[in-house]
PDB file of N, CA and C in Angstrom:
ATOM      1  N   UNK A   1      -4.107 -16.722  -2.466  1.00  0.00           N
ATOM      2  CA  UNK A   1      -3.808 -15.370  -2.901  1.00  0.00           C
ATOM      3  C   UNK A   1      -2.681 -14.825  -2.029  1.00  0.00           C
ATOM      4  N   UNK A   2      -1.836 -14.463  -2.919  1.00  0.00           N
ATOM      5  CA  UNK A   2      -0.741 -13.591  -1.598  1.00  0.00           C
ATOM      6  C   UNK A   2      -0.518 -11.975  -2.261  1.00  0.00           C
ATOM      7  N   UNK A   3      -0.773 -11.292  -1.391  1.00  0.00           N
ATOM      8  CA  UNK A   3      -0.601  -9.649  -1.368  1.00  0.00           C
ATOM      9  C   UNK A   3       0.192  -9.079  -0.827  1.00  0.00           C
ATOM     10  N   UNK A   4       1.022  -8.302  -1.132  1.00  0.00           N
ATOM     11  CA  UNK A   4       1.767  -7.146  -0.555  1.00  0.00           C
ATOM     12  C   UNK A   4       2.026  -5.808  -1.459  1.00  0.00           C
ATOM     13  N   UNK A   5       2.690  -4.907  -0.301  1.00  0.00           N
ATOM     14  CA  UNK A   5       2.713  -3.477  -0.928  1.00  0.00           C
ATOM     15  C   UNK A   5       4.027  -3.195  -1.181  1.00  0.00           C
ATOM     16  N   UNK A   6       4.491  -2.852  -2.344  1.00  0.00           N
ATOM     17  CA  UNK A   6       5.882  -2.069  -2.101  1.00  0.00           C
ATOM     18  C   UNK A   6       5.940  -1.122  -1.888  1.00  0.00           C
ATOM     19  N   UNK A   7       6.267  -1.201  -0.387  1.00  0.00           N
ATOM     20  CA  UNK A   7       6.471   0.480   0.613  1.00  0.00           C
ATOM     21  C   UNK A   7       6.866   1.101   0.057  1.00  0.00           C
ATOM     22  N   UNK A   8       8.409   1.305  -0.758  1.00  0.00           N
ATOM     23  CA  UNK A   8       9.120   2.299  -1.101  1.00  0.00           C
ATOM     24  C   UNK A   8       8.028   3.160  -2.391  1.00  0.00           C
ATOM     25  N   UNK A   9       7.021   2.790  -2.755  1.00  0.00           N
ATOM     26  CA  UNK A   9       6.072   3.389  -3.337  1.00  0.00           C
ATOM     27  C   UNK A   9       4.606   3.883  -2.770  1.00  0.00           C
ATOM     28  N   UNK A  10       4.741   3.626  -1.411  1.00  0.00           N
ATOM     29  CA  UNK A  10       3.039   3.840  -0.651  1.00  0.00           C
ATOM     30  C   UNK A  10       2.943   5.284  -0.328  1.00  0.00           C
ATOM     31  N   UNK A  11       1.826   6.088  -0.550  1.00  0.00           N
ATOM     32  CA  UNK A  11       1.983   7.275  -0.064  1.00  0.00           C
ATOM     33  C   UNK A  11       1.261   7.722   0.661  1.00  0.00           C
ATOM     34  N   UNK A  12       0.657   6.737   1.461  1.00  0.00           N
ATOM     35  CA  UNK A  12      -0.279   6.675   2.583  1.00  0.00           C
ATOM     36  C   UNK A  12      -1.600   6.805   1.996  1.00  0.00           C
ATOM     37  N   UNK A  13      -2.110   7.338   1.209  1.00  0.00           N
ATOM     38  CA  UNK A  13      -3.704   7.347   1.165  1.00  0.00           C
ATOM     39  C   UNK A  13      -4.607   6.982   1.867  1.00  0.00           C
ATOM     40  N   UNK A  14      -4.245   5.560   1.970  1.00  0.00           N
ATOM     41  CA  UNK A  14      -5.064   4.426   2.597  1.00  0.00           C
ATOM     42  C   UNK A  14      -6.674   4.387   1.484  1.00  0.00           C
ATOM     43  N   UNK A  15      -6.333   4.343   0.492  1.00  0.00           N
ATOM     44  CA  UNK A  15      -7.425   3.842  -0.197  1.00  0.00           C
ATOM     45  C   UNK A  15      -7.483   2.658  -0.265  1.00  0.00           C
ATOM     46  N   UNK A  16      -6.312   1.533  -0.249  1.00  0.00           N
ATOM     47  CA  UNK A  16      -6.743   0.096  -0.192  1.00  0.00           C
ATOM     48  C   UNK A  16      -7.364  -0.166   0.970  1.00  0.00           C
ATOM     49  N   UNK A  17      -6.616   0.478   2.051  1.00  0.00           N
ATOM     50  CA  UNK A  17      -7.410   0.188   3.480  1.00  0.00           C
ATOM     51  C   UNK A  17      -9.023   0.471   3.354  1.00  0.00           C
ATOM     52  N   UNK A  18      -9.527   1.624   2.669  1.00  0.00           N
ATOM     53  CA  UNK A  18     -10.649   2.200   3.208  1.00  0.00           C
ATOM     54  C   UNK A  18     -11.527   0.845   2.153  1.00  0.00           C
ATOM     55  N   UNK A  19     -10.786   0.704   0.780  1.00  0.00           N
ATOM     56  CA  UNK A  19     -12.005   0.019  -0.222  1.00  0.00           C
ATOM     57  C   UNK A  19     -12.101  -1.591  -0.334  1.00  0.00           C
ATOM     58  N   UNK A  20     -10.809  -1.863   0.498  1.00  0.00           N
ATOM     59  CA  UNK A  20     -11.088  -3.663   0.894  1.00  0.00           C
ATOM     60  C   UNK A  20     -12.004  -4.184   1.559  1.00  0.00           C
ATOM     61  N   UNK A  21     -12.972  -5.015   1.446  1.00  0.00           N
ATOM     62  CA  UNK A  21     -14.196  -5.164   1.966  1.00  0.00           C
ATOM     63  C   UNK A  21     -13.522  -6.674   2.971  1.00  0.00           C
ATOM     64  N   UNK A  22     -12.919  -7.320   2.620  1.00  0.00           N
ATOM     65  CA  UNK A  22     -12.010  -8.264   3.510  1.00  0.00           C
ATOM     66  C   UNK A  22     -10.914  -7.756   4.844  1.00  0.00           C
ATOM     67  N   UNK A  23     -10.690  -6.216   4.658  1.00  0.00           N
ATOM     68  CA  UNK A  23      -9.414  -6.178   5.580  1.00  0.00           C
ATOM     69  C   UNK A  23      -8.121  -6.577   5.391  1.00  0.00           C
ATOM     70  N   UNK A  24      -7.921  -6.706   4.470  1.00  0.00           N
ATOM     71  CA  UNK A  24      -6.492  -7.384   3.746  1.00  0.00           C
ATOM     72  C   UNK A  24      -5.195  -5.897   4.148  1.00  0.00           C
ATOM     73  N   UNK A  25      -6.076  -4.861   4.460  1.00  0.00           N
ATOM     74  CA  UNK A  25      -4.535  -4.015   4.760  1.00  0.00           C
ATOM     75  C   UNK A  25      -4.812  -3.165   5.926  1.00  0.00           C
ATOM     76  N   UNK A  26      -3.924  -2.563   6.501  1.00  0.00           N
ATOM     77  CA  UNK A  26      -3.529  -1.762   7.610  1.00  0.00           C
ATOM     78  C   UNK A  26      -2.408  -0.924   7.283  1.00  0.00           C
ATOM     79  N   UNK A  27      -3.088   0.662   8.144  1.00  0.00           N
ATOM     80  CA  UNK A  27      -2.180   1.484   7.867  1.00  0.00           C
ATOM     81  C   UNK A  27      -1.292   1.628   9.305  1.00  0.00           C
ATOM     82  N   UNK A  28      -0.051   1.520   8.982  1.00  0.00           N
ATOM     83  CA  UNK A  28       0.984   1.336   9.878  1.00  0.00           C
ATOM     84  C   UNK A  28       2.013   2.314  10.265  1.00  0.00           C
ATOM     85  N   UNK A  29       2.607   2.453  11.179  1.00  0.00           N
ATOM     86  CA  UNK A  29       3.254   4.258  11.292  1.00  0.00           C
ATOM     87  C   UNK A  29       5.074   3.889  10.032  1.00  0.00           C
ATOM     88  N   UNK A  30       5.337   4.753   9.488  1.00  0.00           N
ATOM     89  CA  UNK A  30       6.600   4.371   8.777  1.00  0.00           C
ATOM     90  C   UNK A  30       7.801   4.331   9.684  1.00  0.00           C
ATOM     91  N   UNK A  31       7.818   4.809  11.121  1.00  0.00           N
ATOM     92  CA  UNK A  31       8.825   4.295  11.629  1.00  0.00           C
ATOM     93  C   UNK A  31       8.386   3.039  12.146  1.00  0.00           C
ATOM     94  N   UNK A  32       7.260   2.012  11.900  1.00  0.00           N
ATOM     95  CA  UNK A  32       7.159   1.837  13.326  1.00  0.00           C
ATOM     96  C   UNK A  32       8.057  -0.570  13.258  1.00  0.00           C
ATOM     97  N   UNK A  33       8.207  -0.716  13.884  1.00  0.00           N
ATOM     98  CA  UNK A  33       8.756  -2.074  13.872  1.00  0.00           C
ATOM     99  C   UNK A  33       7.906  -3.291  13.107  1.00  0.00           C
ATOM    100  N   UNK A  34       6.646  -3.229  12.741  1.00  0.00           N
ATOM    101  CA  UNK A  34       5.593  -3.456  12.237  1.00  0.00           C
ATOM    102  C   UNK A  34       5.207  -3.628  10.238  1.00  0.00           C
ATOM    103  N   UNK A  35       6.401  -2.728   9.982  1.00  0.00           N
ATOM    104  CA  UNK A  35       5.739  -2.273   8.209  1.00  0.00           C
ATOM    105  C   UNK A  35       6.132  -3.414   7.797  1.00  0.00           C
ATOM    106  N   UNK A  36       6.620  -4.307   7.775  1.00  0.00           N
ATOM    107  CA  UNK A  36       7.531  -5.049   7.206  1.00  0.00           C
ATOM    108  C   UNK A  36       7.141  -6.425   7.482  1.00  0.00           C
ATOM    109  N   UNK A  37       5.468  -6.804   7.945  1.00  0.00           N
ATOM    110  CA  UNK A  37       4.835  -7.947   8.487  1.00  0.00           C
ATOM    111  C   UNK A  37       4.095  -9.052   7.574  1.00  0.00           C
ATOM    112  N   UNK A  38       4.147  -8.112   6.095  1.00  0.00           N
ATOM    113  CA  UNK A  38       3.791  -8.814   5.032  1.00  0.00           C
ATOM    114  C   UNK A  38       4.875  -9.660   4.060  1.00  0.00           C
ATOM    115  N   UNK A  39       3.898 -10.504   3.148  1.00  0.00           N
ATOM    116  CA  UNK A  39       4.838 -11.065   2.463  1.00  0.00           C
ATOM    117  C   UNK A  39       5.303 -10.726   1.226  1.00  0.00           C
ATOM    118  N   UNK A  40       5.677  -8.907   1.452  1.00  0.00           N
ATOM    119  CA  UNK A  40       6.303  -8.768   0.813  1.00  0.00           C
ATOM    120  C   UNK A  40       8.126  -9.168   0.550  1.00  0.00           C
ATOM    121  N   UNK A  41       8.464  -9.510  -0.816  1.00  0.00           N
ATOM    122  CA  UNK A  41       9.708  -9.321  -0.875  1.00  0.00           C
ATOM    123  C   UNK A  41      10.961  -8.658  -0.541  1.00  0.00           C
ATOM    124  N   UNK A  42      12.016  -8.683  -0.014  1.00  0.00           N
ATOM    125  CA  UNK A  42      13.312  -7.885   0.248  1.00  0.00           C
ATOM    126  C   UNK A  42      13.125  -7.035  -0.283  1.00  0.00           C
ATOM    127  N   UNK A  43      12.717  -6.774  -1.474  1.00  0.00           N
ATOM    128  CA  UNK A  43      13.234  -5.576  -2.592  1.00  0.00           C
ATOM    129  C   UNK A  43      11.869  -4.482  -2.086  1.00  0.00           C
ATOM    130  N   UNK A  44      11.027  -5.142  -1.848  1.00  0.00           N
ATOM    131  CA  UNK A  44       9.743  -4.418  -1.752  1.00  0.00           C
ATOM    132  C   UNK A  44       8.936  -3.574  -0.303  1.00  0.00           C
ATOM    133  N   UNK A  45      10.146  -4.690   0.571  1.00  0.00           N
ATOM    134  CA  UNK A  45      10.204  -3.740   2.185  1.00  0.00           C
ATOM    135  C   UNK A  45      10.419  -2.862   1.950  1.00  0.00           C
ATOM    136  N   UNK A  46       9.917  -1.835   3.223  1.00  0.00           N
ATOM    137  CA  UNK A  46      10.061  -0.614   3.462  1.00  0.00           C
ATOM    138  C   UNK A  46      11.562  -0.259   4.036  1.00  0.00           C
ATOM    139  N   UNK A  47      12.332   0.573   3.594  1.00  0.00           N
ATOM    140  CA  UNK A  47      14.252   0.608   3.856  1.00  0.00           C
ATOM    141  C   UNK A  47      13.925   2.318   4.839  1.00  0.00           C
ATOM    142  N   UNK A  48      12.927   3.425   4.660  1.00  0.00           N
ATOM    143  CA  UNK A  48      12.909   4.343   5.206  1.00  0.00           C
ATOM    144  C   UNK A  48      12.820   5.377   4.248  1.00  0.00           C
ATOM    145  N   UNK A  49      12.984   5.080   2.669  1.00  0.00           N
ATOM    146  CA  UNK A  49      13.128   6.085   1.612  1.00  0.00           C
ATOM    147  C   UNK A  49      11.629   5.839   0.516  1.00  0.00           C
ATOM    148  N   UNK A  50      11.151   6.856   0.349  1.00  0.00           N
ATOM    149  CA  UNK A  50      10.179   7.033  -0.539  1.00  0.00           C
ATOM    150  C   UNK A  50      11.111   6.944  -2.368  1.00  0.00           C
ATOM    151  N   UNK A  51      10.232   6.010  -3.300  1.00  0.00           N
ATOM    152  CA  UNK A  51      10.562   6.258  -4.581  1.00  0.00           C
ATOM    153  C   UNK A  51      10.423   7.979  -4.606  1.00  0.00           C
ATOM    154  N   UNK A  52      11.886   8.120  -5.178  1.00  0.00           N
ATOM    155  CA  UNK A  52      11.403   9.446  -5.371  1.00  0.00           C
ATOM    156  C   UNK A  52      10.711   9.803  -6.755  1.00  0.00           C
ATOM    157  N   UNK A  53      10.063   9.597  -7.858  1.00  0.00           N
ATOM    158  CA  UNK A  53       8.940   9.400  -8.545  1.00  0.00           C
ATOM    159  C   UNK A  53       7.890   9.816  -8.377  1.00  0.00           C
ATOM    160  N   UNK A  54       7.583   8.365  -6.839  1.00  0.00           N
ATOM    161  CA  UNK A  54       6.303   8.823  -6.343  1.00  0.00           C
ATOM    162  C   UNK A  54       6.148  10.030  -5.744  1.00  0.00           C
ATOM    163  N   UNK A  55       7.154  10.089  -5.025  1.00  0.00           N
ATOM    164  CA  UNK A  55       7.348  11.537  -4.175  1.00  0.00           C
ATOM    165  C   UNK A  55       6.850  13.290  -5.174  1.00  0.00           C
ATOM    166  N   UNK A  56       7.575  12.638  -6.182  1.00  0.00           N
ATOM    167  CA  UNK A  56       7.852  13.730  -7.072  1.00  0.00           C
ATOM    168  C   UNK A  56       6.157  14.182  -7.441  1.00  0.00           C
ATOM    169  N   UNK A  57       5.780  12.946  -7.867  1.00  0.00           N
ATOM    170  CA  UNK A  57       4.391  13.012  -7.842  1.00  0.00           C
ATOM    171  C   UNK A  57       2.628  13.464  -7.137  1.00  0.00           C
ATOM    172  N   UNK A  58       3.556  12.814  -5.942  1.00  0.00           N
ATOM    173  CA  UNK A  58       2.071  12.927  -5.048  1.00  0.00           C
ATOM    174  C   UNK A  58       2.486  14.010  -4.043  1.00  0.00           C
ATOM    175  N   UNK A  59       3.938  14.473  -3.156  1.00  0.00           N
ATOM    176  CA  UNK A  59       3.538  15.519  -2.582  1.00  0.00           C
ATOM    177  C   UNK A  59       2.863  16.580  -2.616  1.00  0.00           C
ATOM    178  N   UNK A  60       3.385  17.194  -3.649  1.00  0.00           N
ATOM    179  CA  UNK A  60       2.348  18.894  -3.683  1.00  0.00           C
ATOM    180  C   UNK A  60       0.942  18.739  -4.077  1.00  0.00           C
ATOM    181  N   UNK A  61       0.165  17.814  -4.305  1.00  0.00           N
ATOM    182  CA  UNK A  61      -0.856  17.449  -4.659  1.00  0.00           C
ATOM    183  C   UNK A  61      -1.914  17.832  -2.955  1.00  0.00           C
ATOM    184  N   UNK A  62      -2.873  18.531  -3.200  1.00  0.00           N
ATOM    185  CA  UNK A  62      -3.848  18.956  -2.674  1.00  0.00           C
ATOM    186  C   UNK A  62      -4.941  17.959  -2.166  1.00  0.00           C
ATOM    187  N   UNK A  63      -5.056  17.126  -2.048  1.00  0.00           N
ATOM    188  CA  UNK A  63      -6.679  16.397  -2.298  1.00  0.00           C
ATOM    189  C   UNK A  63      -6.848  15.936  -1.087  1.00  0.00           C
ATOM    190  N   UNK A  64      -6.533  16.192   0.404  1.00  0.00           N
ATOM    191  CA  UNK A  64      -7.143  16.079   1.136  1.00  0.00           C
ATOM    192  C   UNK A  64      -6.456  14.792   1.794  1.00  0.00           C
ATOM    193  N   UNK A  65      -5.440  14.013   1.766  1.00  0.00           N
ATOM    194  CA  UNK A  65      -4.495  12.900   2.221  1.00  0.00           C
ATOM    195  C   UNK A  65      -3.399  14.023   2.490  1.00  0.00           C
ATOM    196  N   UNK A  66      -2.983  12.867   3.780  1.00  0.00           N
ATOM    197  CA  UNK A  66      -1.730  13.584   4.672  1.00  0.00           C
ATOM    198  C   UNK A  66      -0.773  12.383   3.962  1.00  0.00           C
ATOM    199  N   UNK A  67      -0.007  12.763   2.346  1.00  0.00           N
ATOM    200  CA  UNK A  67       1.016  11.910   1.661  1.00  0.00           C
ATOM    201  C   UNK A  67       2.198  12.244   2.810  1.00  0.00           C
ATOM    202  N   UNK A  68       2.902  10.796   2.796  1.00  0.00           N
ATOM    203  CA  UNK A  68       4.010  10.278   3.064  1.00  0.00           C
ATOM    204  C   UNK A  68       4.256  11.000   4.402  1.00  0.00           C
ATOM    205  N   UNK A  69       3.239  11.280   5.404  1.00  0.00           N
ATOM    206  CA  UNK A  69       3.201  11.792   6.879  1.00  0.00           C
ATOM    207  C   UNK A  69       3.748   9.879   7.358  1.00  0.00           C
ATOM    208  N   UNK A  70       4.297  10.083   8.729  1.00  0.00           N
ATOM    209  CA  UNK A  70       4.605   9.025   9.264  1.00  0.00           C
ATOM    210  C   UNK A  70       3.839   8.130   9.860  1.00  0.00           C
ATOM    211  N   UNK A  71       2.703   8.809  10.822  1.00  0.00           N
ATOM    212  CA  UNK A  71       1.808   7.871  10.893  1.00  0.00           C
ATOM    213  C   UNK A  71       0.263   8.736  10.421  1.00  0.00           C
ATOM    214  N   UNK A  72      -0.391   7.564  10.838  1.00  0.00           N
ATOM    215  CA  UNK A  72      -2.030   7.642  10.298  1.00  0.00           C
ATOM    216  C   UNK A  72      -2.823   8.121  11.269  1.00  0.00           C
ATOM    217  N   UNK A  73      -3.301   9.647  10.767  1.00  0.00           N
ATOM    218  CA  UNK A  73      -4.151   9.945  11.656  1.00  0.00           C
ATOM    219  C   UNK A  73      -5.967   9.820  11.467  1.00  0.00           C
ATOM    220  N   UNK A  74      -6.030   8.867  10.741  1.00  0.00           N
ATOM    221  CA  UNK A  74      -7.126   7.855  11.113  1.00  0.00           C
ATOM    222  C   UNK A  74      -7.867   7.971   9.706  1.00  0.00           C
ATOM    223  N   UNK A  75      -7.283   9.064   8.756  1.00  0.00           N
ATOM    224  CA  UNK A  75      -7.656   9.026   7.750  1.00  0.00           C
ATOM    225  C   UNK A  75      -6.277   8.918   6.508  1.00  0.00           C
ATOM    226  N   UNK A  76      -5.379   9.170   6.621  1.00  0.00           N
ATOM    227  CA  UNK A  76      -4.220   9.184   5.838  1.00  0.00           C
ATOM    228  C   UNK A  76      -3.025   9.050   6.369  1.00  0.00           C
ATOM    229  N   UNK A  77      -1.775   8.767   5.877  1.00  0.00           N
ATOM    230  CA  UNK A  77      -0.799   9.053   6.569  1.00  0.00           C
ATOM    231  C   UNK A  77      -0.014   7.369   6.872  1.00  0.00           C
ATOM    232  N   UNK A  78       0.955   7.381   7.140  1.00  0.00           N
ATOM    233  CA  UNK A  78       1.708   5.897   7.544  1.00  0.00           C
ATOM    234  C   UNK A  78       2.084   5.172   5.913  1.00  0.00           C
ATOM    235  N   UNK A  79       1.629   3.966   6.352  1.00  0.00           N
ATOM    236  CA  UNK A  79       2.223   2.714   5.285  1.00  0.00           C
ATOM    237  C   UNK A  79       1.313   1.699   5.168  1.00  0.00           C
ATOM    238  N   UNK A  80       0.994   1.432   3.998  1.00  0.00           N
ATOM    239  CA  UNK A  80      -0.221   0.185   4.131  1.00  0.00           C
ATOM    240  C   UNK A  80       0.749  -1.116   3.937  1.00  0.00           C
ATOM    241  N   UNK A  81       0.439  -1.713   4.811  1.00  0.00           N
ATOM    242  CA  UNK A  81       0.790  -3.614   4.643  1.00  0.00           C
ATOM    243  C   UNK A  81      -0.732  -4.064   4.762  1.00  0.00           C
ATOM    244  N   UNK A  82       0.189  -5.343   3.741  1.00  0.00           N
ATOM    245  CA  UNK A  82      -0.815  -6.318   3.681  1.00  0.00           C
ATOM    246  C   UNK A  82      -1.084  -7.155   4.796  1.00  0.00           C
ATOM    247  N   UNK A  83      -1.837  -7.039   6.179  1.00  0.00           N
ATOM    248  CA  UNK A  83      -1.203  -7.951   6.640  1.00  0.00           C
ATOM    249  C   UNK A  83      -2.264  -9.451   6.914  1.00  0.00           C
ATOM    250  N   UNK A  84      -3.446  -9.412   5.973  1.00  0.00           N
ATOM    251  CA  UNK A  84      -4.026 -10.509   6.027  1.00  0.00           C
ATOM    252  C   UNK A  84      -4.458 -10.918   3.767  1.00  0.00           C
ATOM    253  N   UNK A  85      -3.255 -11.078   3.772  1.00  0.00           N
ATOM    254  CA  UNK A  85      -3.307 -10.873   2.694  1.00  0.00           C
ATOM    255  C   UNK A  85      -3.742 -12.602   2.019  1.00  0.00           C
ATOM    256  N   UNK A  86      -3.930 -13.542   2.532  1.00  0.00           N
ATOM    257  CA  UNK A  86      -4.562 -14.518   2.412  1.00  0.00           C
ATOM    258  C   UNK A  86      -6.129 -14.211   2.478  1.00  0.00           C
ATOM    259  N   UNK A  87      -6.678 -13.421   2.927  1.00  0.00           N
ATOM    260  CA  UNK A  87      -8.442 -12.874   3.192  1.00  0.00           C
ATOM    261  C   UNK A  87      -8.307 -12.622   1.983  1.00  0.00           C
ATOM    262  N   UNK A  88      -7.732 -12.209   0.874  1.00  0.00           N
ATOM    263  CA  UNK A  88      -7.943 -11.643  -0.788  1.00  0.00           C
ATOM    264  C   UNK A  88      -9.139 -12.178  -1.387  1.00  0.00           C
ATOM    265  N   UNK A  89     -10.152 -11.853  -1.834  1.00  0.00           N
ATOM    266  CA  UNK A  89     -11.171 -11.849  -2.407  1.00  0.00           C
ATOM    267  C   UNK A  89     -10.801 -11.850  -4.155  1.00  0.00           C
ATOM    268  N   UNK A  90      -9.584 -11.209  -4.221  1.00  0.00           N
ATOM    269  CA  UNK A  90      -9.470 -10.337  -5.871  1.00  0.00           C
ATOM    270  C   UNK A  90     -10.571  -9.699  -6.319  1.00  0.00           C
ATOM    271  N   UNK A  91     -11.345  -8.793  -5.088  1.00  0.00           N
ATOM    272  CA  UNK A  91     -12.428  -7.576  -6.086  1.00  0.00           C
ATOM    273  C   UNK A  91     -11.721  -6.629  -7.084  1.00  0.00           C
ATOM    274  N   UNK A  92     -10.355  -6.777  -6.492  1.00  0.00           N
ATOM    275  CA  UNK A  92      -9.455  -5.507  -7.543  1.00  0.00           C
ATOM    276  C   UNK A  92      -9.738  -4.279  -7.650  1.00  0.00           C
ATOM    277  N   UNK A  93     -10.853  -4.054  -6.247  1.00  0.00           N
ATOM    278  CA  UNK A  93     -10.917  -2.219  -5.908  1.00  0.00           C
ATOM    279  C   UNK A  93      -9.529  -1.948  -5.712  1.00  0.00           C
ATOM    280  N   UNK A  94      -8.592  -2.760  -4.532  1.00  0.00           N
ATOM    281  CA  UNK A  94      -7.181  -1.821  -4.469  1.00  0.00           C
ATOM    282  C   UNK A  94      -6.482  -1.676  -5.614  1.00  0.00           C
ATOM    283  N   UNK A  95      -6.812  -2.650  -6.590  1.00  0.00           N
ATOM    284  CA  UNK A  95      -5.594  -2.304  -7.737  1.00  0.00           C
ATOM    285  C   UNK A  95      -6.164  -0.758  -8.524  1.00  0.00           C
ATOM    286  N   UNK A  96      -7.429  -0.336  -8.751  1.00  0.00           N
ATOM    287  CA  UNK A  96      -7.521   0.742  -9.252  1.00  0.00           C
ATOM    288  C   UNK A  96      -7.399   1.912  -8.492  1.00  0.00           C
ATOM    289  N   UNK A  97      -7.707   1.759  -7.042  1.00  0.00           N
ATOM    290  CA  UNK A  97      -7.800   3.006  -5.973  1.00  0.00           C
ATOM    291  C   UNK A  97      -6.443   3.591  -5.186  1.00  0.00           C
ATOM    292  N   UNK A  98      -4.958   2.648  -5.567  1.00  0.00           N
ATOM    293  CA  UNK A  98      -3.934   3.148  -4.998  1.00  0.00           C
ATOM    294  C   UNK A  98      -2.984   3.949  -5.726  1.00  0.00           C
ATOM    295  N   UNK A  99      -2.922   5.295  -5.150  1.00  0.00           N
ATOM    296  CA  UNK A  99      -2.492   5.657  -5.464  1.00  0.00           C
ATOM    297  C   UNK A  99      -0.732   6.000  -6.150  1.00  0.00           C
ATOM    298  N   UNK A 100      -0.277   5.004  -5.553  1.00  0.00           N
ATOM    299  CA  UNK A 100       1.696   4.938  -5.549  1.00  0.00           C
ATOM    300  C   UNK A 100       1.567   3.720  -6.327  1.00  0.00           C
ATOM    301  N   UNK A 101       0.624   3.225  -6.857  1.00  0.00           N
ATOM    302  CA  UNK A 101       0.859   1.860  -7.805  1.00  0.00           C
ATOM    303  C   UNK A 101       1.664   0.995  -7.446  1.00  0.00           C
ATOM    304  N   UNK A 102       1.532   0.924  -5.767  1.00  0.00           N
ATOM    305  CA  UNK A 102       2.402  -0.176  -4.883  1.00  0.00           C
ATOM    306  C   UNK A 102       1.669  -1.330  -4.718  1.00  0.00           C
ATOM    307  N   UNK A 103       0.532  -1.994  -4.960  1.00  0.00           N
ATOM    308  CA  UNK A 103      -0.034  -3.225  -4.703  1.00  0.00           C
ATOM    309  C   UNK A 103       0.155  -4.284  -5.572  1.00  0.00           C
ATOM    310  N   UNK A 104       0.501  -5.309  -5.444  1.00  0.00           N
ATOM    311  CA  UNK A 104       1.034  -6.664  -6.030  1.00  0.00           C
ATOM    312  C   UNK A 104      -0.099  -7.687  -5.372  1.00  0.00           C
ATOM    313  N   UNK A 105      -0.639  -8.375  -6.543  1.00  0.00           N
ATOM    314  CA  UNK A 105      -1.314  -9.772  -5.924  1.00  0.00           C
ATOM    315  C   UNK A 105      -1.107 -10.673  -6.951  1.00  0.00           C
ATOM    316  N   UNK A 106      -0.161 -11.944  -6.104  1.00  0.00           N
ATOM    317  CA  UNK A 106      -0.238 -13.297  -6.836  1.00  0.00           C
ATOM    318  C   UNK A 106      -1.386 -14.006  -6.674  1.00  0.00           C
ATOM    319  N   UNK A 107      -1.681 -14.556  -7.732  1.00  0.00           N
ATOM    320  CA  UNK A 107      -3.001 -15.678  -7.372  1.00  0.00           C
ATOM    321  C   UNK A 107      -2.352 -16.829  -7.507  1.00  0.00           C
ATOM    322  N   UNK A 108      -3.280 -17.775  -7.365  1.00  0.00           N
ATOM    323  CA  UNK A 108      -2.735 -19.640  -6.898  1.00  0.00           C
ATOM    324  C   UNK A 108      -2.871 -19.976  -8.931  1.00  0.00           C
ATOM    325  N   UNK A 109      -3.005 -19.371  -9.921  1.00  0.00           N
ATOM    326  CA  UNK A 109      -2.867 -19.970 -10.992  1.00  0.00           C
ATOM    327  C   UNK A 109      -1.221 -19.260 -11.135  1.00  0.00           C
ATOM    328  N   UNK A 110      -0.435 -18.742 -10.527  1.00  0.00           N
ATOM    329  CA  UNK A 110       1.098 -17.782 -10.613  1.00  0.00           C
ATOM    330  C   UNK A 110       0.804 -16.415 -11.373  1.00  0.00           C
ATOM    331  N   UNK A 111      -0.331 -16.144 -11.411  1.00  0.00           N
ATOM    332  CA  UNK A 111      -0.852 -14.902 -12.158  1.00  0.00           C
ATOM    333  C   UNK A 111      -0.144 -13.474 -11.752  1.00  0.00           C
ATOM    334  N   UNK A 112       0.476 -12.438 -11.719  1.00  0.00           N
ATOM    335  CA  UNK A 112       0.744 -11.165 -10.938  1.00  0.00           C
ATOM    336  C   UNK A 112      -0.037 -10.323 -11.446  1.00  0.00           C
ATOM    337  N   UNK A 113      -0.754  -9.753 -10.562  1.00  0.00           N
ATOM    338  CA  UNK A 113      -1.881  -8.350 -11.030  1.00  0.00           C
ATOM    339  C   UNK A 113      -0.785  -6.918 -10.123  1.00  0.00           C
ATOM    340  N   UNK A 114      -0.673  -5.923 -10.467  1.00  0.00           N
ATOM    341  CA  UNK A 114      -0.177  -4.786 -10.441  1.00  0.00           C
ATOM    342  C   UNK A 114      -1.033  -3.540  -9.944  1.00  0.00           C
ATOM    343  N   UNK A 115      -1.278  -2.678  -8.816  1.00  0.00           N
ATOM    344  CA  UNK A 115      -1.779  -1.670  -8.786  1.00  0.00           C
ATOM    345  C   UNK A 115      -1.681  -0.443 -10.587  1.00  0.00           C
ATOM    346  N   UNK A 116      -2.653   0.222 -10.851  1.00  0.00           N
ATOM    347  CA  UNK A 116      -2.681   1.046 -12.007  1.00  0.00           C
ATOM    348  C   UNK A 116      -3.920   2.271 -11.115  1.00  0.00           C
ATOM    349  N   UNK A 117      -3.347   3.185 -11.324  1.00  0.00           N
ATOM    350  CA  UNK A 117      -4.483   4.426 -10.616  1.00  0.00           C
ATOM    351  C   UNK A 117      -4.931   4.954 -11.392  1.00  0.00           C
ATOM    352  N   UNK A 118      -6.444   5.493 -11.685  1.00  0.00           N
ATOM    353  CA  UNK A 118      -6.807   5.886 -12.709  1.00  0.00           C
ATOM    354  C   UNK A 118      -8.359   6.729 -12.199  1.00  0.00           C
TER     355      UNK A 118
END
């Protein structure tokens, strides 16, 4: 199984973090030397800029997450990487619970599953 997040869409939640029962992610500060430890793709590293989409989307939103804060103050906030993204189980809690529809998982048949929030 290989997992990663495309940063330029994470808006910290940390719902994959909180609902992975493996540990497959960590929330990481957005400046910090670190975001960029998964195997995610070039296109899908973190560059320092939020989709603005997502942005458009999830800032003014109320619900109790510190969106697109820099780091994690133990409940929201930072950047989720994948960074044991071989531990993948495929329960597919993160694909329904993230919010920026940044999670990607290949499986070993070449399958791609897609975060969808709902």
């Amino acid at each position: 199984m290989q997992v990663y997040v495309e940063k330029q869409k994470c808006t910290g939640c940390s719902h994959c973090h909180d609902v992975c029962p493996v540990a497959v992610f960590e929330m990481k500060d957005r400046n910090g030397t670190d975001v960029n430890t998964d195997v995610a793709p070039q296109e899908a590293q973190w560059k320092g800029v939020t989709e603005q989409t997502i942005k458009d989307k999830w800032s003014g939103k109320d619900d109790g997450h510190n969106h697109f804060a820099n780091t994690n103050d133990g409940k929201s906030g930072g950047i989720s990487v994948a960074v044991n993204g071989a531990s993948c189980i495929f329960c597919q809690a993160c694909l329904v619970q993230c919010e920026g529809e940044c999670i990607v998982i290949n499986d070993e048949a070449g399958s791609v599953y897609h975060s969808v929030y709902e």
